[in-house]
C-alpha atoms as a PDB file:
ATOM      1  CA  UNK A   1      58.364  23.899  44.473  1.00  0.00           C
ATOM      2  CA  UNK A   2      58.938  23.841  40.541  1.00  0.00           C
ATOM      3  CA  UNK A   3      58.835  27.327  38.720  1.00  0.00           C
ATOM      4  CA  UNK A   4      56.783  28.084  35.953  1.00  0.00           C
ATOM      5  CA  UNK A   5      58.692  29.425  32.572  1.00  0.00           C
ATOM      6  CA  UNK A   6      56.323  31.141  30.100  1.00  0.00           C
ATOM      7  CA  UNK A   7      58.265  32.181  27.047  1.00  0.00           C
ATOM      8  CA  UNK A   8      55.766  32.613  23.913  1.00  0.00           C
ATOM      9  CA  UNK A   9      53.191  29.961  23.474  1.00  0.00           C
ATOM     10  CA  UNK A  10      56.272  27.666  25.749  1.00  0.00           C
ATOM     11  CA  UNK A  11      55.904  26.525  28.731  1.00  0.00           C
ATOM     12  CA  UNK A  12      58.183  24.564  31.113  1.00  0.00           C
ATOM     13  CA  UNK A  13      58.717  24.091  34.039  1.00  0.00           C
ATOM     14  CA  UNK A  14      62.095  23.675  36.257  1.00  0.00           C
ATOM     15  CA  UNK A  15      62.857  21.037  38.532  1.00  0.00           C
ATOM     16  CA  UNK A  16      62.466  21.463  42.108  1.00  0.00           C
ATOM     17  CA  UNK A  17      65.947  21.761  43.741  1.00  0.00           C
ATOM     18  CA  UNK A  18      66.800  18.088  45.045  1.00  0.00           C
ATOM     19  CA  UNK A  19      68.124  17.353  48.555  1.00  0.00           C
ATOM     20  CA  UNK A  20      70.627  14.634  47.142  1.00  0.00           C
ATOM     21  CA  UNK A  21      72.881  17.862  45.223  1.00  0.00           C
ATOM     22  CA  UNK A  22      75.536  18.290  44.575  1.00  0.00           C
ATOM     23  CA  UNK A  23      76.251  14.310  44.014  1.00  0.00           C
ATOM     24  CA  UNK A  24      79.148  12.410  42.123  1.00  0.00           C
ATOM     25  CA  UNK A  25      78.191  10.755  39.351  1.00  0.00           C
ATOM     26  CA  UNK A  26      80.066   7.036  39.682  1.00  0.00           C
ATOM     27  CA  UNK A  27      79.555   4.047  38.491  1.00  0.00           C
ATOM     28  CA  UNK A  28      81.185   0.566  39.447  1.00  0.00           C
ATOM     29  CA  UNK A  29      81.271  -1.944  36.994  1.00  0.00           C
ATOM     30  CA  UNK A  30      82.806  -5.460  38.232  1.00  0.00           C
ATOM     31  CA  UNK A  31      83.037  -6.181  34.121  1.00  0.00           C
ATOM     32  CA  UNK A  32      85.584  -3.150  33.753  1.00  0.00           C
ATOM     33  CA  UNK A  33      87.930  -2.854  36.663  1.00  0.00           C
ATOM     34  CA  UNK A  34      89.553   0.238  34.864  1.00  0.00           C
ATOM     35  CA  UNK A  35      86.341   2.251  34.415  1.00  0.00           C
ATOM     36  CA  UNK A  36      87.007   5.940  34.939  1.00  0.00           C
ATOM     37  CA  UNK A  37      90.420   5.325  33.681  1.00  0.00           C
ATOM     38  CA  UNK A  38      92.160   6.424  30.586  1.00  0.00           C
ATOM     39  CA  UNK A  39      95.543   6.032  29.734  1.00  0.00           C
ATOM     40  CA  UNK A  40      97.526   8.739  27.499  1.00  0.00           C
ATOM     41  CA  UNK A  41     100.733   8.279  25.766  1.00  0.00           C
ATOM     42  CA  UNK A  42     101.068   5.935  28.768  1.00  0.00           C
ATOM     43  CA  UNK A  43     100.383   8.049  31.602  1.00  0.00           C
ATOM     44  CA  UNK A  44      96.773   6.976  33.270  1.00  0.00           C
ATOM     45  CA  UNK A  45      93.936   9.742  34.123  1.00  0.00           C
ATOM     46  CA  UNK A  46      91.270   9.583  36.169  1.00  0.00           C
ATOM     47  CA  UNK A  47      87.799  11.260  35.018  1.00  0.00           C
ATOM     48  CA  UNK A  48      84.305  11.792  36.921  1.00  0.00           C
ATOM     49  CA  UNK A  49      81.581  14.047  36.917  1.00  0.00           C
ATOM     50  CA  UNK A  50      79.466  16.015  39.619  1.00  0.00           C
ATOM     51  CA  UNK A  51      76.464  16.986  39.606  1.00  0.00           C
ATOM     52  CA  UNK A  52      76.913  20.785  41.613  1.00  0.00           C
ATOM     53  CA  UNK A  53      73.117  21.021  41.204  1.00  0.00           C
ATOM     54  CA  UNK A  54      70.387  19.578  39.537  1.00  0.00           C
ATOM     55  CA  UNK A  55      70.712  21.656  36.182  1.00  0.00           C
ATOM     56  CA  UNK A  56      74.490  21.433  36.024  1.00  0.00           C
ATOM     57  CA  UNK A  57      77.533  19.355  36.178  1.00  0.00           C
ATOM     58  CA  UNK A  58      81.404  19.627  35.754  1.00  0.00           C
ATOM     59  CA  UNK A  59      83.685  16.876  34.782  1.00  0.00           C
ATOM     60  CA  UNK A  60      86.745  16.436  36.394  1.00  0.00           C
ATOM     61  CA  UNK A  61      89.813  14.967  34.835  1.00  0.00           C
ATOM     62  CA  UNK A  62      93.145  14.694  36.614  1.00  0.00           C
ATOM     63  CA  UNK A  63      96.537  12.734  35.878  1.00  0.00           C
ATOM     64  CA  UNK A  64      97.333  10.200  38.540  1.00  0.00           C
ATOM     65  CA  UNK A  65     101.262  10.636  37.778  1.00  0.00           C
ATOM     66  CA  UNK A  66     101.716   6.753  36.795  1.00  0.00           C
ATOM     67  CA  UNK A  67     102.873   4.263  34.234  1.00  0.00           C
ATOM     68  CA  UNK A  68     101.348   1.511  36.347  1.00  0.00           C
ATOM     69  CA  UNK A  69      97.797   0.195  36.447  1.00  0.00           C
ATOM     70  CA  UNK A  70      97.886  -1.297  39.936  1.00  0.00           C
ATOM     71  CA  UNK A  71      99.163   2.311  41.423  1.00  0.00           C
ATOM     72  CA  UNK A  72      96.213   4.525  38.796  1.00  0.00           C
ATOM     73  CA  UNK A  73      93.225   1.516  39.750  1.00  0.00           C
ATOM     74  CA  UNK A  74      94.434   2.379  43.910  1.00  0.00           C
ATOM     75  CA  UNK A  75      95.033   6.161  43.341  1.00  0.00           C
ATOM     76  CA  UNK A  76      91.603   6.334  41.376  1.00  0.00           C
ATOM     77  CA  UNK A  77      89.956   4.518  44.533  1.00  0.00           C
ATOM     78  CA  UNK A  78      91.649   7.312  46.777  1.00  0.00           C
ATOM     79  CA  UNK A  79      90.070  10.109  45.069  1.00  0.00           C
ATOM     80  CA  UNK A  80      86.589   8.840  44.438  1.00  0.00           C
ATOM     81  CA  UNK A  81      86.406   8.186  48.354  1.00  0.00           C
ATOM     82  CA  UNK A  82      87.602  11.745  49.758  1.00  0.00           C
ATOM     83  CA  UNK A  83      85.186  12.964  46.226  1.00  0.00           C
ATOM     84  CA  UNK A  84      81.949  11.201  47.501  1.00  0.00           C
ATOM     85  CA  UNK A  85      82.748  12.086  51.155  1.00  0.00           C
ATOM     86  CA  UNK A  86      83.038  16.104  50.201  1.00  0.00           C
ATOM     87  CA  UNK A  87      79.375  15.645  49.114  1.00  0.00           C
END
């Protein structure tokens, strides 16, 4: 049940705590094979974000340790599966 905030004349009120938290926030795009990729100074990094509960999230960004496409586009895969499965 939501919880009524009274501050001054304001009112709001919060949203009800969701059964689908905390989530990953991913996207699959067949247009952009590389999305959640970014390559630095030629070293590719994954980045995602959760969603801990409805009012928050965290991005995570990690190095995948490569020079190669093929190995960051597989690695990515890897760690957006065990990601989603934690949830």
């Amino acid at each position: 049940m939501p919880v009524r905030l009274e501050v001054g004349r304001l009112s709001r009120e919060t949203p009800a705590a969701a059964p689908a938290f905390p989530r990953t926030s991913l996207r699959v795009r067949a247009s952009n094979p590389n999305h959640h990729l970014w390559n630095n100074n030629g070293t590719w990094y994954v980045h995602y974000t959760v969603h801990p509960t409805p009012l928050t999230k965290s991005r995570i960004r990690a190095s995948l340790e490569t020079k190669s496409l093929d190995v960051a586009r597989r690695r990515r895969d890897e760690i957006l599966q065990r990601a989603g499965a934690c949830l």
